[in-house]
PDB file of N, CA and C in Angstrom:
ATOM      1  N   UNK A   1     -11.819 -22.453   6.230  1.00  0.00           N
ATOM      2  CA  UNK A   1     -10.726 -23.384   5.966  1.00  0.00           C
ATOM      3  C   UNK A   1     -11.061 -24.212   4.719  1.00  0.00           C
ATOM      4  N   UNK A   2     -10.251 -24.181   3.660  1.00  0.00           N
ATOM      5  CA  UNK A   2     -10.124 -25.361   2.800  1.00  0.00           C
ATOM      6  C   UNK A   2     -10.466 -26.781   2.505  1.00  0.00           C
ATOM      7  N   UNK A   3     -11.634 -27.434   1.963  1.00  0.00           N
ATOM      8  CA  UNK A   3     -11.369 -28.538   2.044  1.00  0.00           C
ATOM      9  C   UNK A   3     -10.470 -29.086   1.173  1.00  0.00           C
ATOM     10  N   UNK A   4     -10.955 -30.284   0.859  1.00  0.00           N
ATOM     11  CA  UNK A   4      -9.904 -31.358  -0.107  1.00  0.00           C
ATOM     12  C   UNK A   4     -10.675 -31.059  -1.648  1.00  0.00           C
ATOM     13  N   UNK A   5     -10.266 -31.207  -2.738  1.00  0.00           N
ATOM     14  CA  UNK A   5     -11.419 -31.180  -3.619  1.00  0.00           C
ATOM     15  C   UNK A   5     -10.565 -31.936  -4.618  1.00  0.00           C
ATOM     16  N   UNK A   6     -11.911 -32.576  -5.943  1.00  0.00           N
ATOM     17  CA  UNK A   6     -11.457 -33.509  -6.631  1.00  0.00           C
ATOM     18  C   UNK A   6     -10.348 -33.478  -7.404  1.00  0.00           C
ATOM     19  N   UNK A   7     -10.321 -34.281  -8.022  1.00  0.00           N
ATOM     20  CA  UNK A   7      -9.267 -34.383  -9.517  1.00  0.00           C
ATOM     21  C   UNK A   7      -9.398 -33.350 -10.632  1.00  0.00           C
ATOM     22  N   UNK A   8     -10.989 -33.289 -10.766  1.00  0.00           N
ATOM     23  CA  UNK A   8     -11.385 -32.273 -11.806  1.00  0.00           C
ATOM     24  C   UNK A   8     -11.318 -30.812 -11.310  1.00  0.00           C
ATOM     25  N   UNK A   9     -11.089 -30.418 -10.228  1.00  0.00           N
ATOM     26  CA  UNK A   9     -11.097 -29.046  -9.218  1.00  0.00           C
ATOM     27  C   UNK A   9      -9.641 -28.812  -9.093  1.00  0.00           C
ATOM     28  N   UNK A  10      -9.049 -29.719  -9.042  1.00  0.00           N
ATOM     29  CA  UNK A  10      -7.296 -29.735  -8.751  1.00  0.00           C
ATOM     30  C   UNK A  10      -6.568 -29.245 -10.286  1.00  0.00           C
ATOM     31  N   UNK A  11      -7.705 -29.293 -11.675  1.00  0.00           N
ATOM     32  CA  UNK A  11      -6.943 -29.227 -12.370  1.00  0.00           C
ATOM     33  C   UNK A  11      -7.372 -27.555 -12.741  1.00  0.00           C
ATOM     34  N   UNK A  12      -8.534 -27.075 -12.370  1.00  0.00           N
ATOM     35  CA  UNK A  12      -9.239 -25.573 -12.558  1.00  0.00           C
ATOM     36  C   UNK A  12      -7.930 -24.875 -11.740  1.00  0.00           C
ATOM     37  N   UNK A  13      -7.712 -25.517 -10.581  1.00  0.00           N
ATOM     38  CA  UNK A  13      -6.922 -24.454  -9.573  1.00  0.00           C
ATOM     39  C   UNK A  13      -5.515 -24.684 -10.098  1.00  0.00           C
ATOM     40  N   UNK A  14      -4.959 -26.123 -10.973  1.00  0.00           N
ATOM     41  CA  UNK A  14      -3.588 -25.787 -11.052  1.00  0.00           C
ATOM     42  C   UNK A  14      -3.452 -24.566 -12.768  1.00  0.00           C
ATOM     43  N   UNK A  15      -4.835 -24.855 -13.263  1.00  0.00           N
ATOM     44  CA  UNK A  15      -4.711 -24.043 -14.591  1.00  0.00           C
ATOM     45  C   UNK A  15      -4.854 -22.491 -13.733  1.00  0.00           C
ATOM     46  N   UNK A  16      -5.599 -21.890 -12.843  1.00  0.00           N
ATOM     47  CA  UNK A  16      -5.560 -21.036 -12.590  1.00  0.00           C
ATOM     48  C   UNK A  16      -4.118 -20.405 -11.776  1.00  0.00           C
ATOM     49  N   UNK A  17      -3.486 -21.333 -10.734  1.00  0.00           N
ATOM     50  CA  UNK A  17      -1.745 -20.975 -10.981  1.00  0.00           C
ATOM     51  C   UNK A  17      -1.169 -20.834 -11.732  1.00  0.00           C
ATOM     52  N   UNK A  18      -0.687 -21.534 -12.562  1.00  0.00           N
ATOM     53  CA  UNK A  18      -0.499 -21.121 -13.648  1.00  0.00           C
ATOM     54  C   UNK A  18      -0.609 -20.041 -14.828  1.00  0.00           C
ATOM     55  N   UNK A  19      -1.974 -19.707 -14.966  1.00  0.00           N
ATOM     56  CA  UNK A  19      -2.168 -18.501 -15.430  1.00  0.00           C
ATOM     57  C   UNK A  19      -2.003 -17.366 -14.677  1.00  0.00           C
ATOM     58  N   UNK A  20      -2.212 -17.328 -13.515  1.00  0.00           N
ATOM     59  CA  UNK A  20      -1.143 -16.418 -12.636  1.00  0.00           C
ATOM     60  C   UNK A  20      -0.098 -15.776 -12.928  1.00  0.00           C
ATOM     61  N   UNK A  21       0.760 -17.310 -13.004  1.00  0.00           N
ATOM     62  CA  UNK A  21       2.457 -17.354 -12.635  1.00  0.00           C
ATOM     63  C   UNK A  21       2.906 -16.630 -14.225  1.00  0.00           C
ATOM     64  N   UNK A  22       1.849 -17.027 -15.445  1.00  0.00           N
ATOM     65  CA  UNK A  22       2.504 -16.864 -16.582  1.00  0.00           C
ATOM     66  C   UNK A  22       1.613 -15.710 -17.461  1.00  0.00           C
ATOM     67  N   UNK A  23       1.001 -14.592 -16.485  1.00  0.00           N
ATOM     68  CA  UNK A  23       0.225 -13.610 -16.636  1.00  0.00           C
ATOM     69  C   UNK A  23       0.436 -12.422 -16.029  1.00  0.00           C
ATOM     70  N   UNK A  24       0.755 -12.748 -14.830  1.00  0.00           N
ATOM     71  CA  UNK A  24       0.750 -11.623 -13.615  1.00  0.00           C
ATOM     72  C   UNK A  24      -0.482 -11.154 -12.990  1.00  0.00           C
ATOM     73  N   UNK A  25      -1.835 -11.930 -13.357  1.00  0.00           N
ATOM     74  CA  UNK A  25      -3.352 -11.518 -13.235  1.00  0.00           C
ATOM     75  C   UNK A  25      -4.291 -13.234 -13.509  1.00  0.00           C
ATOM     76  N   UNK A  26      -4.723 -12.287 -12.479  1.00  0.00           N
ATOM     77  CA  UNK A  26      -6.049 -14.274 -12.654  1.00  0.00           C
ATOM     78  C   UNK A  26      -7.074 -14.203 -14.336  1.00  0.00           C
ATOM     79  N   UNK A  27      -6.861 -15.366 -14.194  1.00  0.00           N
ATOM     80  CA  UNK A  27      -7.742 -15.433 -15.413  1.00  0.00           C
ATOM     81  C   UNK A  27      -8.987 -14.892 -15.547  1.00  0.00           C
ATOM     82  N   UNK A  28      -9.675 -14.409 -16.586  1.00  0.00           N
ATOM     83  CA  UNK A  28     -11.078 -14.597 -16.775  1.00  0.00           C
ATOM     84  C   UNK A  28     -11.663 -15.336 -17.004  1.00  0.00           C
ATOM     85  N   UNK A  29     -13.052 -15.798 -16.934  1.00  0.00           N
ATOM     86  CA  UNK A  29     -13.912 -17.024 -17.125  1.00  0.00           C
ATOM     87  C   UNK A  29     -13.728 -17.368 -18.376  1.00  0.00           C
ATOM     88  N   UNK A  30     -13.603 -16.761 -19.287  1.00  0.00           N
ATOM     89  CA  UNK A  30     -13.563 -16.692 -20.812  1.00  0.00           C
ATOM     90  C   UNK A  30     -11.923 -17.623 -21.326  1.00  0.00           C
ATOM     91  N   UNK A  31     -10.987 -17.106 -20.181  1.00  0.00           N
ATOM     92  CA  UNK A  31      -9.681 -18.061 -20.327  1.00  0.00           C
ATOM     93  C   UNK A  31      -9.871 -19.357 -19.607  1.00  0.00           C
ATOM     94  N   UNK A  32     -10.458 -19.362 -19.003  1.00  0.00           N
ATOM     95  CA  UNK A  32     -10.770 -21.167 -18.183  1.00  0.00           C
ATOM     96  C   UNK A  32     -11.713 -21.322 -19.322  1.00  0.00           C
ATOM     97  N   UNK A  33     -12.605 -20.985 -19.804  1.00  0.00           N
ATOM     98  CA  UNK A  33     -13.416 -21.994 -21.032  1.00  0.00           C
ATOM     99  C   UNK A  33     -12.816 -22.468 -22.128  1.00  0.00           C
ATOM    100  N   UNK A  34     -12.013 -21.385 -22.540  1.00  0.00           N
ATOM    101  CA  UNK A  34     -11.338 -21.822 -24.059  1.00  0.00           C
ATOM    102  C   UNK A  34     -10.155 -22.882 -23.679  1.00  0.00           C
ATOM    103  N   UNK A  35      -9.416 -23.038 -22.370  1.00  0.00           N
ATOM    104  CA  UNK A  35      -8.513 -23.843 -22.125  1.00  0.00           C
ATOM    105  C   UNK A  35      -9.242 -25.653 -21.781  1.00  0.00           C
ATOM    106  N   UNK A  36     -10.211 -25.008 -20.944  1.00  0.00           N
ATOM    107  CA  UNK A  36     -10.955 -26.716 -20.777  1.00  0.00           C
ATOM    108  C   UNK A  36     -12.408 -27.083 -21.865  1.00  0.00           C
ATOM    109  N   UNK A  37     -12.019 -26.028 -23.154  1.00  0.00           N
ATOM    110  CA  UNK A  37     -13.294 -26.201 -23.938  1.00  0.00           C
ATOM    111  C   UNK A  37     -14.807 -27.076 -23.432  1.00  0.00           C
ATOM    112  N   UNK A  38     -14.956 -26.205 -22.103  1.00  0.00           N
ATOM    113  CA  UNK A  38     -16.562 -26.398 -21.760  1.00  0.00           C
ATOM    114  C   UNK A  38     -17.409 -25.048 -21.456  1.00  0.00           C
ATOM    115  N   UNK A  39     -18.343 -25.065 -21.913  1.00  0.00           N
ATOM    116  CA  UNK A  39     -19.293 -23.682 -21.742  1.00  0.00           C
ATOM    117  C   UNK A  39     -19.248 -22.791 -20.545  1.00  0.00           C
ATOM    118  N   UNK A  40     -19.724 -21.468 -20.750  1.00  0.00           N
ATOM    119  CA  UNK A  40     -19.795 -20.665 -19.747  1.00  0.00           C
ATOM    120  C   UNK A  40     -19.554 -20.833 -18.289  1.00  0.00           C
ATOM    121  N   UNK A  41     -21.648 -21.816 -18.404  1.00  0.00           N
ATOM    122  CA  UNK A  41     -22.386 -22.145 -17.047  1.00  0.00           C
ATOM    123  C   UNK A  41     -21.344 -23.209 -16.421  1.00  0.00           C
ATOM    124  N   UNK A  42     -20.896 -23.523 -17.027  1.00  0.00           N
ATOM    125  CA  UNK A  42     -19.471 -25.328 -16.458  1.00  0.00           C
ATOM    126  C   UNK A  42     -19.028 -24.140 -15.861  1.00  0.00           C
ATOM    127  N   UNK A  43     -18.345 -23.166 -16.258  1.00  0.00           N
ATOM    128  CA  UNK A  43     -16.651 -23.103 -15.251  1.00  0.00           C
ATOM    129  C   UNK A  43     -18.007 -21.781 -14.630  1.00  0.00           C
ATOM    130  N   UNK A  44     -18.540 -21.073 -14.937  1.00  0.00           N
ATOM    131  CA  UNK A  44     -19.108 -20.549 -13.215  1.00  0.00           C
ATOM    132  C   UNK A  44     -19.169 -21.276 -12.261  1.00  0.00           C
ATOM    133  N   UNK A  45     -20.286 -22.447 -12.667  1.00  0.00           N
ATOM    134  CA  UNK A  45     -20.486 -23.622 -11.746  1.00  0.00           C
ATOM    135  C   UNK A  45     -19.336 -23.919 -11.269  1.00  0.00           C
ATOM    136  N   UNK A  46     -18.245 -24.012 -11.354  1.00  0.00           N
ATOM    137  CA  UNK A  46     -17.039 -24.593 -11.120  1.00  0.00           C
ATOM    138  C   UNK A  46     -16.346 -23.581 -10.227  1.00  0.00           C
ATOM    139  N   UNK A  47     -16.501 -22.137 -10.887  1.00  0.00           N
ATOM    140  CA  UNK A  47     -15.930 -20.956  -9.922  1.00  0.00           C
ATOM    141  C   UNK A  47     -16.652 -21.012  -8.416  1.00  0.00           C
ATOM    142  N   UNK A  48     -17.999 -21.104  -8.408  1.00  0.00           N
ATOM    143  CA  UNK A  48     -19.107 -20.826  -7.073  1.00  0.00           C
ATOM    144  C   UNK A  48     -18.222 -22.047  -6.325  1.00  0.00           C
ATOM    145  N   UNK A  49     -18.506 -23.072  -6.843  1.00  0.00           N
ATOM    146  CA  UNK A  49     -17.946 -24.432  -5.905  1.00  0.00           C
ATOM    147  C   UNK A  49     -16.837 -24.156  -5.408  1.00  0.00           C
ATOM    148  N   UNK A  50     -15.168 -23.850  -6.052  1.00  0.00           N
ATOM    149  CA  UNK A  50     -14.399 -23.746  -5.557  1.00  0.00           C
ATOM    150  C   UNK A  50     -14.147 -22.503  -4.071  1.00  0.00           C
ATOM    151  N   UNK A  51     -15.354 -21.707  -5.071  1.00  0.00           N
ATOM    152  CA  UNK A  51     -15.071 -20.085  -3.215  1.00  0.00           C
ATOM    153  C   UNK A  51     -16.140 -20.762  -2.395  1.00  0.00           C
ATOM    154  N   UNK A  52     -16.776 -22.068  -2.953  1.00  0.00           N
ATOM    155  CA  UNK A  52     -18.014 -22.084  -1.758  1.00  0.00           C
ATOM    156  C   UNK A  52     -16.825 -23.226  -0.794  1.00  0.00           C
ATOM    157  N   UNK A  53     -15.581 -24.008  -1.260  1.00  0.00           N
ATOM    158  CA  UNK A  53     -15.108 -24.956  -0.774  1.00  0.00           C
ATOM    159  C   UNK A  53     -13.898 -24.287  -0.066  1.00  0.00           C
ATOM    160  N   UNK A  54     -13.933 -22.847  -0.395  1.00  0.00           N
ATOM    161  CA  UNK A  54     -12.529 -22.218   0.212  1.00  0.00           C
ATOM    162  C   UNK A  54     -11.302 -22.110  -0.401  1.00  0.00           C
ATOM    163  N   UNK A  55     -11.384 -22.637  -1.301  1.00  0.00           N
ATOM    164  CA  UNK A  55      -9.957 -22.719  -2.484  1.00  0.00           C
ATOM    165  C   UNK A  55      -9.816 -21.488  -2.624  1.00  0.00           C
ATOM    166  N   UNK A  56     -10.828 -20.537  -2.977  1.00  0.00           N
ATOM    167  CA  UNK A  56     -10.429 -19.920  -3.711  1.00  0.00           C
ATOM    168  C   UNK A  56     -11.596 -18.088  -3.545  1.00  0.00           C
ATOM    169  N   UNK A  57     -10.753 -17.211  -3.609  1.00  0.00           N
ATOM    170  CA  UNK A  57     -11.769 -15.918  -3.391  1.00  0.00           C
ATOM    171  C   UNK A  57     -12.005 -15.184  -4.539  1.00  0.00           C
ATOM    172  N   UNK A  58     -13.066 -14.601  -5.398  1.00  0.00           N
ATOM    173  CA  UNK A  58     -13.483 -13.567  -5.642  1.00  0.00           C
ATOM    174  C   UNK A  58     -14.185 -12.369  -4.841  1.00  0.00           C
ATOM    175  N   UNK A  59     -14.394 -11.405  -6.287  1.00  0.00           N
ATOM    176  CA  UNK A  59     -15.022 -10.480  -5.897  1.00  0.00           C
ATOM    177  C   UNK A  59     -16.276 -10.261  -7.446  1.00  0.00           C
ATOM    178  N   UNK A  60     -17.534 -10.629  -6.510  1.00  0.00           N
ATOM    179  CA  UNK A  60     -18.516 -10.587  -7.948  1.00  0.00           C
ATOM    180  C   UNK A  60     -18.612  -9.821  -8.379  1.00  0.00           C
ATOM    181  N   UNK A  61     -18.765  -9.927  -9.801  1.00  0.00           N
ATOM    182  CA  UNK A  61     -18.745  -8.865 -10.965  1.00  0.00           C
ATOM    183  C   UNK A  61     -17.449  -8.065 -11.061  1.00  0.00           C
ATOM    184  N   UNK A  62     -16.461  -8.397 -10.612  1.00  0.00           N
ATOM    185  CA  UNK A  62     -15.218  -7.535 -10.953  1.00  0.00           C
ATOM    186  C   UNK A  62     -14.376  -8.475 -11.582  1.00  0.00           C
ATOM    187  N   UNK A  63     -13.815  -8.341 -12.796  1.00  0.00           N
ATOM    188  CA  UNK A  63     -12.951  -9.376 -13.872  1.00  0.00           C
ATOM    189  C   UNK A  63     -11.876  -9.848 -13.016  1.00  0.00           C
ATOM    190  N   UNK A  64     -11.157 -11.056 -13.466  1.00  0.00           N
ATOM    191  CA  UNK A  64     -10.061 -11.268 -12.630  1.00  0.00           C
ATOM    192  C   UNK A  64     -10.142 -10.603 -11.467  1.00  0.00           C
ATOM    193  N   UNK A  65     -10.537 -11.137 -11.089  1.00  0.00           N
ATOM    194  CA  UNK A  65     -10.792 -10.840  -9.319  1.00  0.00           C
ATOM    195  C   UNK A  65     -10.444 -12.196  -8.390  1.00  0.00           C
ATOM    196  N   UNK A  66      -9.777 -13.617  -9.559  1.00  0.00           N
ATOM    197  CA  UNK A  66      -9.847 -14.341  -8.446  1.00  0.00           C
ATOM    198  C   UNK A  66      -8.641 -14.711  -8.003  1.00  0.00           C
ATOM    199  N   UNK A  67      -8.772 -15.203  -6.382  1.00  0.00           N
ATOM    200  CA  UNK A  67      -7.224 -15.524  -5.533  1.00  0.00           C
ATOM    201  C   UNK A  67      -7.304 -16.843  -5.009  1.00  0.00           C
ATOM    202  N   UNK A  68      -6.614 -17.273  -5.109  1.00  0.00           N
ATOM    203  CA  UNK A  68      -5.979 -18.781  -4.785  1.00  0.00           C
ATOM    204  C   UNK A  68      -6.164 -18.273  -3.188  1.00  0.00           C
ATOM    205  N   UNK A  69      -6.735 -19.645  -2.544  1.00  0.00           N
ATOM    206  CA  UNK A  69      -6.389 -19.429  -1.011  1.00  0.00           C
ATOM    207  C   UNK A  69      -5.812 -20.852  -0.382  1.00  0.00           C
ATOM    208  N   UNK A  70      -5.373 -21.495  -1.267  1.00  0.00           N
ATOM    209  CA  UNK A  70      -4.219 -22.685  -0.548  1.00  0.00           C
ATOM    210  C   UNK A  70      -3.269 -22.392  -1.299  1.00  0.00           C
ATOM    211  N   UNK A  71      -2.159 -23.044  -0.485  1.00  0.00           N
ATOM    212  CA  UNK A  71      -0.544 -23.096  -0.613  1.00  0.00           C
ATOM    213  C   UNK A  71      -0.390 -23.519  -2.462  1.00  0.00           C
ATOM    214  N   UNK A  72       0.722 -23.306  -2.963  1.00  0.00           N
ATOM    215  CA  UNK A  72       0.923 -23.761  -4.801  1.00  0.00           C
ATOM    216  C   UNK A  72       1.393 -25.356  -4.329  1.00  0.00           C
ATOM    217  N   UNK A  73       1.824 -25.232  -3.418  1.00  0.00           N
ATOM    218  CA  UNK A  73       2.425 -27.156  -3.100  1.00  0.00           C
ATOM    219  C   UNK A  73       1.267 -28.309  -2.912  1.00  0.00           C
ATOM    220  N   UNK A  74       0.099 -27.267  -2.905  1.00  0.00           N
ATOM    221  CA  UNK A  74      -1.043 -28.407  -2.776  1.00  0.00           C
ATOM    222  C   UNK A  74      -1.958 -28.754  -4.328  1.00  0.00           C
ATOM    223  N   UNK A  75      -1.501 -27.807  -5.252  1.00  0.00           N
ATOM    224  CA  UNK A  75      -2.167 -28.050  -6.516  1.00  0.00           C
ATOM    225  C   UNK A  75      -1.401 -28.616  -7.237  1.00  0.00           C
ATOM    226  N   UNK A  76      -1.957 -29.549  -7.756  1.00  0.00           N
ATOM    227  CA  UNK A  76      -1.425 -30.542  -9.052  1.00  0.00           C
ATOM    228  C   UNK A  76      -1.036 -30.007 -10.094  1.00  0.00           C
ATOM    229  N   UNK A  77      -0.504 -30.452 -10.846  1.00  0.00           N
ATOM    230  CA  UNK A  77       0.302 -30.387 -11.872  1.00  0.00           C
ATOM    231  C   UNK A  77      -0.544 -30.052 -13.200  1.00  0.00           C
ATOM    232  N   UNK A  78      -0.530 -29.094 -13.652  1.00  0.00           N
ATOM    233  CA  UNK A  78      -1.813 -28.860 -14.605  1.00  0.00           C
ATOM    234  C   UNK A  78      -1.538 -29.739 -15.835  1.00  0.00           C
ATOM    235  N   UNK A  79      -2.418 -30.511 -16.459  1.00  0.00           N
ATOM    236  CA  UNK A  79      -2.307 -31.364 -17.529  1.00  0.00           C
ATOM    237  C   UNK A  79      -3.239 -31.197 -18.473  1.00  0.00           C
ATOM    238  N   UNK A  80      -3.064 -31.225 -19.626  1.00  0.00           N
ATOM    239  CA  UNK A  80      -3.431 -30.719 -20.763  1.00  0.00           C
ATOM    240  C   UNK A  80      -5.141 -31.591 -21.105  1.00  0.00           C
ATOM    241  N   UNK A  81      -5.924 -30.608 -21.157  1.00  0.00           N
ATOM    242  CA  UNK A  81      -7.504 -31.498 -21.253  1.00  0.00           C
ATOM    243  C   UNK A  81      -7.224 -32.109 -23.045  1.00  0.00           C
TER     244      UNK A  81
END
């Protein structure tokens, strides 16, 4: 089950709806860096946390592999870093 997660986690998962909705395919790590211009190890670190908190599922080592696992009514409004 899902927990609650921060402000800064609310905005990974609403950029990753988003790139969804306006892709048809989850992002790659490489599109979450260049959008929140922070390094690699940041948004892994950031990927592990969110599947370790339940937000969210991969599959390691397979590209875009990742899935949203809460409702779109619970992610914020993505806002521009």
């Amino acid at each position: 089950m899902a927990e609650g997660f921060t402000e800064k986690q609310g905005q990974y998962l609403a950029f990753i709806e988003s790139y969804m909705v306006m892709y048809g395919k989850a992002p790659a790590e490489a599109d979450i860096q260049r959008f929140f211009g922070v390094t690699p190890p940041t948004i892994h670190q950031m990927i592990l946390k969110l599947e370790e908190k339940g937000l969210i599922s991969r599959i390691p080592g397979q590209p875009r592999s990742i899935r949203l696992l809460i409702d779109a009514g619970q992610i914020p409004r993505l806002k521009r870093p």
